[in-house]
C-alpha atoms as a PDB file:
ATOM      1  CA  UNK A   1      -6.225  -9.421 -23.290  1.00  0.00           C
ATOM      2  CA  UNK A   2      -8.642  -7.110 -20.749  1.00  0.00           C
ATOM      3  CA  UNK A   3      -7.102  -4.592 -18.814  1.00  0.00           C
ATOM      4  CA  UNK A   4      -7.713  -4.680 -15.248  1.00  0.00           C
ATOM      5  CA  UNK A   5      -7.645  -1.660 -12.826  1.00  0.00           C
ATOM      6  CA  UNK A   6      -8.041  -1.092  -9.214  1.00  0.00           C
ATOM      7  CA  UNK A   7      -8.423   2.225  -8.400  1.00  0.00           C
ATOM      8  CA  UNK A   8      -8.304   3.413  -4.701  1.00  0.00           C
ATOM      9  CA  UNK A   9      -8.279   6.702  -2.996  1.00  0.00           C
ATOM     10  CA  UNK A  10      -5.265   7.919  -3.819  1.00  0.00           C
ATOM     11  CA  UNK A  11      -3.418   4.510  -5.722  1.00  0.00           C
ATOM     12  CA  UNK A  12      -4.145   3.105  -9.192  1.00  0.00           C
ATOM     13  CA  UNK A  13      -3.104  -0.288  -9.714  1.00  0.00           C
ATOM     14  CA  UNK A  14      -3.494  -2.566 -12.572  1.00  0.00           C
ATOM     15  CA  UNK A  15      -3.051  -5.549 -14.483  1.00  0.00           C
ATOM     16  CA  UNK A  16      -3.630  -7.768 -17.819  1.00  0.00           C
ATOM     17  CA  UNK A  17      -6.273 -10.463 -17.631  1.00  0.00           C
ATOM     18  CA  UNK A  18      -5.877 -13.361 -20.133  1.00  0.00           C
ATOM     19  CA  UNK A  19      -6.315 -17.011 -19.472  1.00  0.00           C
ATOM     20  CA  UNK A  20      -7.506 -17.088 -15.952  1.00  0.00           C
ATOM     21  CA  UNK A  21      -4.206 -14.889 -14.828  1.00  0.00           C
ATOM     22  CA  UNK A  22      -2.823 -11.727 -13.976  1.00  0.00           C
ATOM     23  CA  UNK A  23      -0.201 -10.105 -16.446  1.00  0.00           C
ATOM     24  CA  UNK A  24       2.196  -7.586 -15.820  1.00  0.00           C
ATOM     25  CA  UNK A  25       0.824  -5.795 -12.702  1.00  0.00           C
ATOM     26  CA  UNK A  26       1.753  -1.943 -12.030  1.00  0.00           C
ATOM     27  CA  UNK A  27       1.349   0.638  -9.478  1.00  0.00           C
ATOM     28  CA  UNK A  28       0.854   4.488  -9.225  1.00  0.00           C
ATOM     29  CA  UNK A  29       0.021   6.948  -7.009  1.00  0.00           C
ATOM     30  CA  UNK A  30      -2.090   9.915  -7.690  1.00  0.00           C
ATOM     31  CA  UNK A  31      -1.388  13.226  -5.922  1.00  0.00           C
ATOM     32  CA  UNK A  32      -1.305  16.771  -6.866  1.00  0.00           C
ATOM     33  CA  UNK A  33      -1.366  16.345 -10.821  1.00  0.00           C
ATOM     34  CA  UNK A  34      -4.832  16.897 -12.441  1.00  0.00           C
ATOM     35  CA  UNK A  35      -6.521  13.890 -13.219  1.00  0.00           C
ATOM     36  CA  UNK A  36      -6.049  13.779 -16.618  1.00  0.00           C
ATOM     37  CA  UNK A  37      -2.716  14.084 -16.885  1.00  0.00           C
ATOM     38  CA  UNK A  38      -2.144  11.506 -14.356  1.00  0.00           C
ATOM     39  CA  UNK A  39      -4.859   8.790 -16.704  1.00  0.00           C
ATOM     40  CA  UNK A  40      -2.772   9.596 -19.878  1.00  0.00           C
ATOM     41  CA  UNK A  41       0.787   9.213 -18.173  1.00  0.00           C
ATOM     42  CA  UNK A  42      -0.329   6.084 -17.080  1.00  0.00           C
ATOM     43  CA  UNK A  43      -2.196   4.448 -20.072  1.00  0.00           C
ATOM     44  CA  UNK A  44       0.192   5.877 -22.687  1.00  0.00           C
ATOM     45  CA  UNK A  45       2.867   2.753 -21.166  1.00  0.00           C
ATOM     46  CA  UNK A  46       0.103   0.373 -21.423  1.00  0.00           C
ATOM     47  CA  UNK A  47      -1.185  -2.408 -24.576  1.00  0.00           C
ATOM     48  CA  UNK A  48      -4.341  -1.534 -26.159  1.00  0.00           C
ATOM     49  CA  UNK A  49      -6.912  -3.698 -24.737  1.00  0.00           C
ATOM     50  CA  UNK A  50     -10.099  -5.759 -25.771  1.00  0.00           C
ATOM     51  CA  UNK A  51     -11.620  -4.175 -23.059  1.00  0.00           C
ATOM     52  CA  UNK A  52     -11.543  -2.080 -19.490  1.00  0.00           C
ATOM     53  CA  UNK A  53     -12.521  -3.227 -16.378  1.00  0.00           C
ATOM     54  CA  UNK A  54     -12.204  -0.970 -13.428  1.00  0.00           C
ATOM     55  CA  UNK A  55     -12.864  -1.434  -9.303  1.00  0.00           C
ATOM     56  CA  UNK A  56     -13.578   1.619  -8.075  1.00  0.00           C
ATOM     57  CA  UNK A  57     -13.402   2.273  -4.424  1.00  0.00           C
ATOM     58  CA  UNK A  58     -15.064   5.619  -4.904  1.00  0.00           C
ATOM     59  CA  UNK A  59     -16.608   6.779  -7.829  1.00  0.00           C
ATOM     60  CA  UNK A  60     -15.577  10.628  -8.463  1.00  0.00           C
ATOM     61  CA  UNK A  61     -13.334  12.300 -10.564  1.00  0.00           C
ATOM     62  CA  UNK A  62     -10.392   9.877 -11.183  1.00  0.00           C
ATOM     63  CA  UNK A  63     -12.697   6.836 -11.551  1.00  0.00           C
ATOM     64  CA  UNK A  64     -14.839   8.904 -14.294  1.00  0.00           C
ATOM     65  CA  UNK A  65     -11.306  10.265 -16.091  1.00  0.00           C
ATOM     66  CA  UNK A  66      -9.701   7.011 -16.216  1.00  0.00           C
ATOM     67  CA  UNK A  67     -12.806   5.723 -17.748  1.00  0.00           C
ATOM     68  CA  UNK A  68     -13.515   8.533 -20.575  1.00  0.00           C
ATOM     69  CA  UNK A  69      -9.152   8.702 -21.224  1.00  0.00           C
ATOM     70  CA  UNK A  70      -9.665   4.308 -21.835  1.00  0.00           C
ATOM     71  CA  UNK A  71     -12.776   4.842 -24.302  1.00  0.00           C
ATOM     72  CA  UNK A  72     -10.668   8.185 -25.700  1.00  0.00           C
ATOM     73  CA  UNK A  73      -7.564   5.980 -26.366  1.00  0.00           C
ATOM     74  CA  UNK A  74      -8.674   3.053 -27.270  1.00  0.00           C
ATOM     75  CA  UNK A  75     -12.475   2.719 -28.207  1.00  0.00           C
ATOM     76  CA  UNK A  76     -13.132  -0.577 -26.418  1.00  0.00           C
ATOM     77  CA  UNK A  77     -15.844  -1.080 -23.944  1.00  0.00           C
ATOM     78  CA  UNK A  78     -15.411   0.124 -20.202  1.00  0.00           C
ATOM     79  CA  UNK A  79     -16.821  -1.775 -17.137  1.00  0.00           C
ATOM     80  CA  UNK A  80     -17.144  -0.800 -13.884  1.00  0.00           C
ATOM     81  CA  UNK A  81     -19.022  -3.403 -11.937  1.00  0.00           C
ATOM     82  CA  UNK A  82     -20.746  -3.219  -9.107  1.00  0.00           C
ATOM     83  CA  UNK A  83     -20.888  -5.649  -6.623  1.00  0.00           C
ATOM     84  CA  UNK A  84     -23.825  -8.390  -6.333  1.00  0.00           C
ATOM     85  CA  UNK A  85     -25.693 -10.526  -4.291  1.00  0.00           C
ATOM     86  CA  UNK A  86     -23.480 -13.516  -6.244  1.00  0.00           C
ATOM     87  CA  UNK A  87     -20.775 -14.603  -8.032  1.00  0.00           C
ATOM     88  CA  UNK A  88     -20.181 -18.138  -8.347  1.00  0.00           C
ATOM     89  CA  UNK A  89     -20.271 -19.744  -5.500  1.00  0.00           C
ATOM     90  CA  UNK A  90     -19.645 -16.576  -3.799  1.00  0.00           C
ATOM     91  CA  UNK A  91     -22.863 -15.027  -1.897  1.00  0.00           C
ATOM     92  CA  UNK A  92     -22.815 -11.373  -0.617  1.00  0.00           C
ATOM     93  CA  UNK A  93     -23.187 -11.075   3.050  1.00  0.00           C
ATOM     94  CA  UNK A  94     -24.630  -7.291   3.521  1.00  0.00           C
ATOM     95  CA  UNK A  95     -28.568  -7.130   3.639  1.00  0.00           C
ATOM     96  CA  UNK A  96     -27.968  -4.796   0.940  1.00  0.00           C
ATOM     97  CA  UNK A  97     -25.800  -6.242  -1.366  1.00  0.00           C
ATOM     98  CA  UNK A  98     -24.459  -3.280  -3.647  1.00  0.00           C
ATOM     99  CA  UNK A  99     -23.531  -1.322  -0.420  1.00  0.00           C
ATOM    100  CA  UNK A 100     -20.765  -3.800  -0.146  1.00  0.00           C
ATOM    101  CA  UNK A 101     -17.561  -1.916  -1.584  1.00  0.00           C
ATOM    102  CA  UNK A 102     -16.797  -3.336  -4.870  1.00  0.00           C
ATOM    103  CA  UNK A 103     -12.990  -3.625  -3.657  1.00  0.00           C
ATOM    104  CA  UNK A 104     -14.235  -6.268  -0.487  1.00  0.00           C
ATOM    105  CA  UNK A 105     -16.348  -7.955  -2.880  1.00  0.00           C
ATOM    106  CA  UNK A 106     -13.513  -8.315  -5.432  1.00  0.00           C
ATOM    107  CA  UNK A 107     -11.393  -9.162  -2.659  1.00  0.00           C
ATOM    108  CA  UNK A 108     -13.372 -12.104  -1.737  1.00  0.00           C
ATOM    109  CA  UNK A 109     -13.841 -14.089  -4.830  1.00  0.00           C
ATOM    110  CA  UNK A 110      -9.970 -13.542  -5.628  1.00  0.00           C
ATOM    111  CA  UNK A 111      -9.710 -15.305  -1.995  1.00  0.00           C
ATOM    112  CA  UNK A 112     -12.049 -18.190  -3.254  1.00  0.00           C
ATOM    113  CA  UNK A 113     -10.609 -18.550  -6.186  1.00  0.00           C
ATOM    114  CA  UNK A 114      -7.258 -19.058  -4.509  1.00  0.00           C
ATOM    115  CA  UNK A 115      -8.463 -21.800  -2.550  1.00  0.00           C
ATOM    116  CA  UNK A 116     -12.080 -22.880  -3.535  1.00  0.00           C
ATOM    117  CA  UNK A 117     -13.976 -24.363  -0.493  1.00  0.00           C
ATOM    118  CA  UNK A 118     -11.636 -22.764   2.145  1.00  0.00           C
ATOM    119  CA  UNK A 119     -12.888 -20.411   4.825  1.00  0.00           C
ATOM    120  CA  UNK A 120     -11.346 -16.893   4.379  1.00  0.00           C
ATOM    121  CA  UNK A 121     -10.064 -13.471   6.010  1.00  0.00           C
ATOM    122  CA  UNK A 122      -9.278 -11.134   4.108  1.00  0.00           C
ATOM    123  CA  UNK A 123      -7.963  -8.248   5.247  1.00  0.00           C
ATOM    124  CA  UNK A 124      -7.475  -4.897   2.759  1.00  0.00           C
ATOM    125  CA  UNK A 125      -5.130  -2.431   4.150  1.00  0.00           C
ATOM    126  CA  UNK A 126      -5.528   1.054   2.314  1.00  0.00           C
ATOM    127  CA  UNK A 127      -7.076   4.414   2.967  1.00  0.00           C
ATOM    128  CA  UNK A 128      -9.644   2.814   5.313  1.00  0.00           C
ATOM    129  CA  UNK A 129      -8.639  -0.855   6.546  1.00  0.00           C
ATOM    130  CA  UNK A 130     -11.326  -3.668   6.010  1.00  0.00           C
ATOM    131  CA  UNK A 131     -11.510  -7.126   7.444  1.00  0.00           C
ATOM    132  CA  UNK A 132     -13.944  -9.592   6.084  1.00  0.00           C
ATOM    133  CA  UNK A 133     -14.901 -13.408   6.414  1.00  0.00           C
ATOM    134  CA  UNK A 134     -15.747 -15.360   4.125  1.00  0.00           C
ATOM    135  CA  UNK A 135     -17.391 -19.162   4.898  1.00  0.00           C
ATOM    136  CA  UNK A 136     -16.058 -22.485   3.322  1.00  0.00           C
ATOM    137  CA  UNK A 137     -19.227 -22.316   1.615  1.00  0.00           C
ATOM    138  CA  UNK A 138     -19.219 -19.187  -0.196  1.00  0.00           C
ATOM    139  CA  UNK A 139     -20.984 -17.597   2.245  1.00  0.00           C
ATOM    140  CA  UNK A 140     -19.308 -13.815   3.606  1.00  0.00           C
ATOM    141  CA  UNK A 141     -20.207 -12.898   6.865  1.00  0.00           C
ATOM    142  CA  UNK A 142     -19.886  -9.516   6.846  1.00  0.00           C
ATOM    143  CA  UNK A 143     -16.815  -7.396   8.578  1.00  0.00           C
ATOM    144  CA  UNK A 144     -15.529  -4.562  10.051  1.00  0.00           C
ATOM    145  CA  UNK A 145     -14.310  -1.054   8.342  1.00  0.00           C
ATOM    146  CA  UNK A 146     -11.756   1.465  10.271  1.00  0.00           C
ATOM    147  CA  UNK A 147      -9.047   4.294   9.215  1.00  0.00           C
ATOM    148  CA  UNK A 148      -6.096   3.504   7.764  1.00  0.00           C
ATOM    149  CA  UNK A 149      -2.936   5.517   8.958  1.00  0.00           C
ATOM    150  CA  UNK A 150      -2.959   8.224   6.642  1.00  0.00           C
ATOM    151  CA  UNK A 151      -7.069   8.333   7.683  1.00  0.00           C
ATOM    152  CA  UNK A 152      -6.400   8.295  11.308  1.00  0.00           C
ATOM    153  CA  UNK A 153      -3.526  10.831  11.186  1.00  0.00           C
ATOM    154  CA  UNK A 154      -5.548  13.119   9.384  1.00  0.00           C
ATOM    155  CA  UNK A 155      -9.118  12.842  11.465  1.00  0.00           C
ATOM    156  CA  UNK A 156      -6.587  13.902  14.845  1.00  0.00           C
ATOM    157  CA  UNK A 157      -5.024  16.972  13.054  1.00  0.00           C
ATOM    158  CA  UNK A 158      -8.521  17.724  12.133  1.00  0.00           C
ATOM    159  CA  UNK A 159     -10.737  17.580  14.888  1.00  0.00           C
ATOM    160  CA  UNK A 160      -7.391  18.636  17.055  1.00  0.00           C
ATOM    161  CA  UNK A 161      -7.086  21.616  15.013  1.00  0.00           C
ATOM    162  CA  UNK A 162      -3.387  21.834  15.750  1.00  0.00           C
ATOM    163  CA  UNK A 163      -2.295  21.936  11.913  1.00  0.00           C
ATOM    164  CA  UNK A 164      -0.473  19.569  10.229  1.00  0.00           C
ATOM    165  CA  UNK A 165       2.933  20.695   9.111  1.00  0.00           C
ATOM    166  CA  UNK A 166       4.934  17.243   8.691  1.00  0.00           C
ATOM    167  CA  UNK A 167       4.294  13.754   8.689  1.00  0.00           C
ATOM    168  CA  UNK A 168       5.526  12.285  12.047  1.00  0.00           C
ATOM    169  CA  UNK A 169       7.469   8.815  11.871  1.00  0.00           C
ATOM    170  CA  UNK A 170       5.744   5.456  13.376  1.00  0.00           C
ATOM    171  CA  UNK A 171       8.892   3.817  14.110  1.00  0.00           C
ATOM    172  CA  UNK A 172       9.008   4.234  17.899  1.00  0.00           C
ATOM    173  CA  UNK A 173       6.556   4.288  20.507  1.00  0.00           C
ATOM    174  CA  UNK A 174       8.675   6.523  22.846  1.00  0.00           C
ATOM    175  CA  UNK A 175       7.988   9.320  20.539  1.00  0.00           C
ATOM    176  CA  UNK A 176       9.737  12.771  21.246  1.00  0.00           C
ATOM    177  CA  UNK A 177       7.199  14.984  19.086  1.00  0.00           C
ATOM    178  CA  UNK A 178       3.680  15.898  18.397  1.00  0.00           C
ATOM    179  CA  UNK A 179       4.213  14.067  14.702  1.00  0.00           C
ATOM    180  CA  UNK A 180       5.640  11.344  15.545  1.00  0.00           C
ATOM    181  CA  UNK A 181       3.205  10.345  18.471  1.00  0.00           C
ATOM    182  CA  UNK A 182       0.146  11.296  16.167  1.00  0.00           C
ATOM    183  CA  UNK A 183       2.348   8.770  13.615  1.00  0.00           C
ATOM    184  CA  UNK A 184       3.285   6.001  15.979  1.00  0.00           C
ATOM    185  CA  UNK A 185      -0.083   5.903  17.613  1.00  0.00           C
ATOM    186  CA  UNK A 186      -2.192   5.516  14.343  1.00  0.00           C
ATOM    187  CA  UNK A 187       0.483   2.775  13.535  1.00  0.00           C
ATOM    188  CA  UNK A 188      -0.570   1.197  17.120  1.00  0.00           C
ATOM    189  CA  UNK A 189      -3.975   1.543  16.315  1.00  0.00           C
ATOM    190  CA  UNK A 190      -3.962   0.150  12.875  1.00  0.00           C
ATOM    191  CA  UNK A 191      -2.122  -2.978  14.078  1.00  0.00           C
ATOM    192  CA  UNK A 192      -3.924  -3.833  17.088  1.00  0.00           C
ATOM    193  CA  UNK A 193      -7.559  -3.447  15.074  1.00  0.00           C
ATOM    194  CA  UNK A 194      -6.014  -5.687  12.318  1.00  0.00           C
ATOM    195  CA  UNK A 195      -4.896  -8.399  14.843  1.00  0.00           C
ATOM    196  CA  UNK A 196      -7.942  -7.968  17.127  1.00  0.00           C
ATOM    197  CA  UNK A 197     -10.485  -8.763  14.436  1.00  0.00           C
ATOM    198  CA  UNK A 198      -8.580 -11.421  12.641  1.00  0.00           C
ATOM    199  CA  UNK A 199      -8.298 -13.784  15.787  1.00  0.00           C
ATOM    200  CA  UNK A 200     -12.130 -12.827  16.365  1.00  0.00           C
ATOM    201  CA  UNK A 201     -12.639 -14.355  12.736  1.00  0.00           C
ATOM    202  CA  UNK A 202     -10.171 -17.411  13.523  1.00  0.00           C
ATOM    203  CA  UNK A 203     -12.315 -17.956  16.397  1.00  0.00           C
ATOM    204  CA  UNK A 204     -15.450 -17.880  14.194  1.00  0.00           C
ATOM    205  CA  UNK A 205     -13.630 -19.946  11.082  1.00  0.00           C
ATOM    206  CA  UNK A 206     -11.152 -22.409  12.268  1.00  0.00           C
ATOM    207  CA  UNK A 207      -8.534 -23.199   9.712  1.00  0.00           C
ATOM    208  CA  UNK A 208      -9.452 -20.064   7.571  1.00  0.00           C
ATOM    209  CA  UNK A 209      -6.959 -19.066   4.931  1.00  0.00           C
ATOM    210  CA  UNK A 210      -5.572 -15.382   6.037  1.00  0.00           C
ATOM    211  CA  UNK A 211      -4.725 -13.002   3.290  1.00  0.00           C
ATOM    212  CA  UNK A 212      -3.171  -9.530   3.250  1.00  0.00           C
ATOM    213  CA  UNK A 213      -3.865  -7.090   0.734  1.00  0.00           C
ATOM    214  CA  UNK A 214      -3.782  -3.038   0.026  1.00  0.00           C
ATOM    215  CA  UNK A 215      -1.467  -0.955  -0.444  1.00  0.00           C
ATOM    216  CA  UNK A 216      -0.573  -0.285   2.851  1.00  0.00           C
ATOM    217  CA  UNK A 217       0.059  -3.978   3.508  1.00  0.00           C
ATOM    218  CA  UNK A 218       3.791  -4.191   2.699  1.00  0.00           C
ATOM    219  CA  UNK A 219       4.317  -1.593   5.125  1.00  0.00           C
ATOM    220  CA  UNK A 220       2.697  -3.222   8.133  1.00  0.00           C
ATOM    221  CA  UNK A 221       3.371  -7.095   7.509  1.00  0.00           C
ATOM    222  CA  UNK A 222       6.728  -7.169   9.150  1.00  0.00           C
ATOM    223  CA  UNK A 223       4.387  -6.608  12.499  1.00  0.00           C
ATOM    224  CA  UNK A 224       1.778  -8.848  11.869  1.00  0.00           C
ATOM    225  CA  UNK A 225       1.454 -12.554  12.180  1.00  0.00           C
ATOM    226  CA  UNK A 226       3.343 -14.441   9.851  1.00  0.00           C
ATOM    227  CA  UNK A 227      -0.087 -16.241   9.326  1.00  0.00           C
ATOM    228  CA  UNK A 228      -1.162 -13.546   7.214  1.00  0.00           C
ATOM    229  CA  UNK A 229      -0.567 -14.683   3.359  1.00  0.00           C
ATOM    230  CA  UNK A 230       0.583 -11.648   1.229  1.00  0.00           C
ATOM    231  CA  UNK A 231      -2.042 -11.357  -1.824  1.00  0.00           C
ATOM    232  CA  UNK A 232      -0.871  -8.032  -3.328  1.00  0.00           C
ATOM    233  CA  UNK A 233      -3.240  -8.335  -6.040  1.00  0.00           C
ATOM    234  CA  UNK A 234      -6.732 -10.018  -4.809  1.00  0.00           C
ATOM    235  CA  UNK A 235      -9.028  -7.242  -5.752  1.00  0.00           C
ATOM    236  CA  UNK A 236      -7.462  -7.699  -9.460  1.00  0.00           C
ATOM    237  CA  UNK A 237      -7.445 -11.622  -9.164  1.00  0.00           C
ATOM    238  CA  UNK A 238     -11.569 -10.989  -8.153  1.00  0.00           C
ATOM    239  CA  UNK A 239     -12.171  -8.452 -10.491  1.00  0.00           C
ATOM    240  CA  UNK A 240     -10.864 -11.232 -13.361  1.00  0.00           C
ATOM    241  CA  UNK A 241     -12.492 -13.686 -12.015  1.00  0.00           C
ATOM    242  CA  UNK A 242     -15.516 -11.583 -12.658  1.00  0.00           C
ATOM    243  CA  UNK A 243     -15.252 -10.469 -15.937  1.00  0.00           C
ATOM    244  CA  UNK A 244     -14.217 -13.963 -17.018  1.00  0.00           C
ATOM    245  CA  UNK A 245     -17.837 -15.846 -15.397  1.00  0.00           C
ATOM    246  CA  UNK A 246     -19.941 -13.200 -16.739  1.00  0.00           C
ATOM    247  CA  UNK A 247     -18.444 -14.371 -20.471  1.00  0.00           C
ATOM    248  CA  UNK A 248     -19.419 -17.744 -19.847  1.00  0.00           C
END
């Protein structure tokens, strides 16, 4: 069995890979503990491996302590792949391919592989929301990048400079505080870019197959369209995918 591990800006999920599936998928989130404390907490529940694999969103310190605590622990080889021009049928849309995050690119061949010769969206809600198409020939098209809530809640305290001193709640739009607007607006804002840009891709790929990942998804589905397919996992199902054509 690999071990499979998705690794964002502030969540770590991950995953067994064996026979073309996902096994066992898990979910933490890394705050104010040092890095490697948080890596050993999290590996010391897990099965010893063949090998690593690990998507990296950004590559500082947690991406380069969960790498040396998986060598440390277990001695098996470590990947962290970068995205390509191709994989499989898959072709890389950017004019420079490895600027691509590896997370999009993961994203994308998990959405081929669920349904091979399909147009796709694929939309990755997380620290920074992406949206990406993907033709029913392989072929991505590129797509759009913008903040996530947390993001966008945190670039208005900041450039506000009114100091943050608790998170506001989205619920309501009539909001009766400073927090809560700054909260309910990013919500607003978050929503309306997600549903803006994924009719502008319907319009572009008729019949597409819509998926929702990130970990922010679960949290903003119940106002989305219902069209959107919950894929909680993609960027693991891609990154498996991976690893298992480059054995072949």
């Amino acid at each position: 069995m690999d071990l499979l591990f998705d690794l964002g800006h502030s969540r770590l999920k991950w995953a067994g890979w064996a026979h073309g599936r996902l096994l066992a998928p898990g979910a933490a989130v890394w705050r104010d503990e040092q890095a490697a404390e948080f890596c050993e907490r999290v590996l010391a529940g897990l099965e010893p491996p063949r090998r690593v694999a690990i998507a990296a969103v950004v590559r500082g310190q947690l991406a380069g302590t969960l790498e040396s605590v998986a060598r440390a622990r277990w001695g098996c080889a470590v990947l962290r792949p970068l995205s390509t021009a191709r994989c499989g049928d898959v072709r890389n849309g950017y004019h420079d391919p490895a600027q691509l995050g590896f997370d999009r690119w993961a994203g994308l061949i998990g959405a081929w592989a669920r349904s091979p010769g399909r147009a796709a969206v694929v939309v990755d809600c997380g620290s920074a929301v992406t949206v990406d198409g993907l033709r029913d020939d392989g072929q991505h098209l590129g797509g759009v990048i913008f903040p996530g809530l947390e993001m966008m809640a945190e670039a208005f305290y900041a450039r506000t400079g009114l100091g943050r001193t608790v998170t506001g709640s989205d619920a309501d739009v009539a909001a009766g505080s400073t927090a809560d607007a700054v909260a309910a607006g990013a919500r607003q804002a978050v929503l309306g870019g997600i549903e803006r840009a994924v009719q502008a891709w319907c319009q572009r790929l008729p019949g597409a197959a819509l998926w929702l990942t990130g970990g922010a998804a679960p949290g903003l589905a119940p106002d989305l369209p219902a069209t959107l397919q919950s894929a909680p996992h993609l960027v693991l199902e891609g990154l498996g995918q991976i690893l298992q054509r480059e054995e072949k």
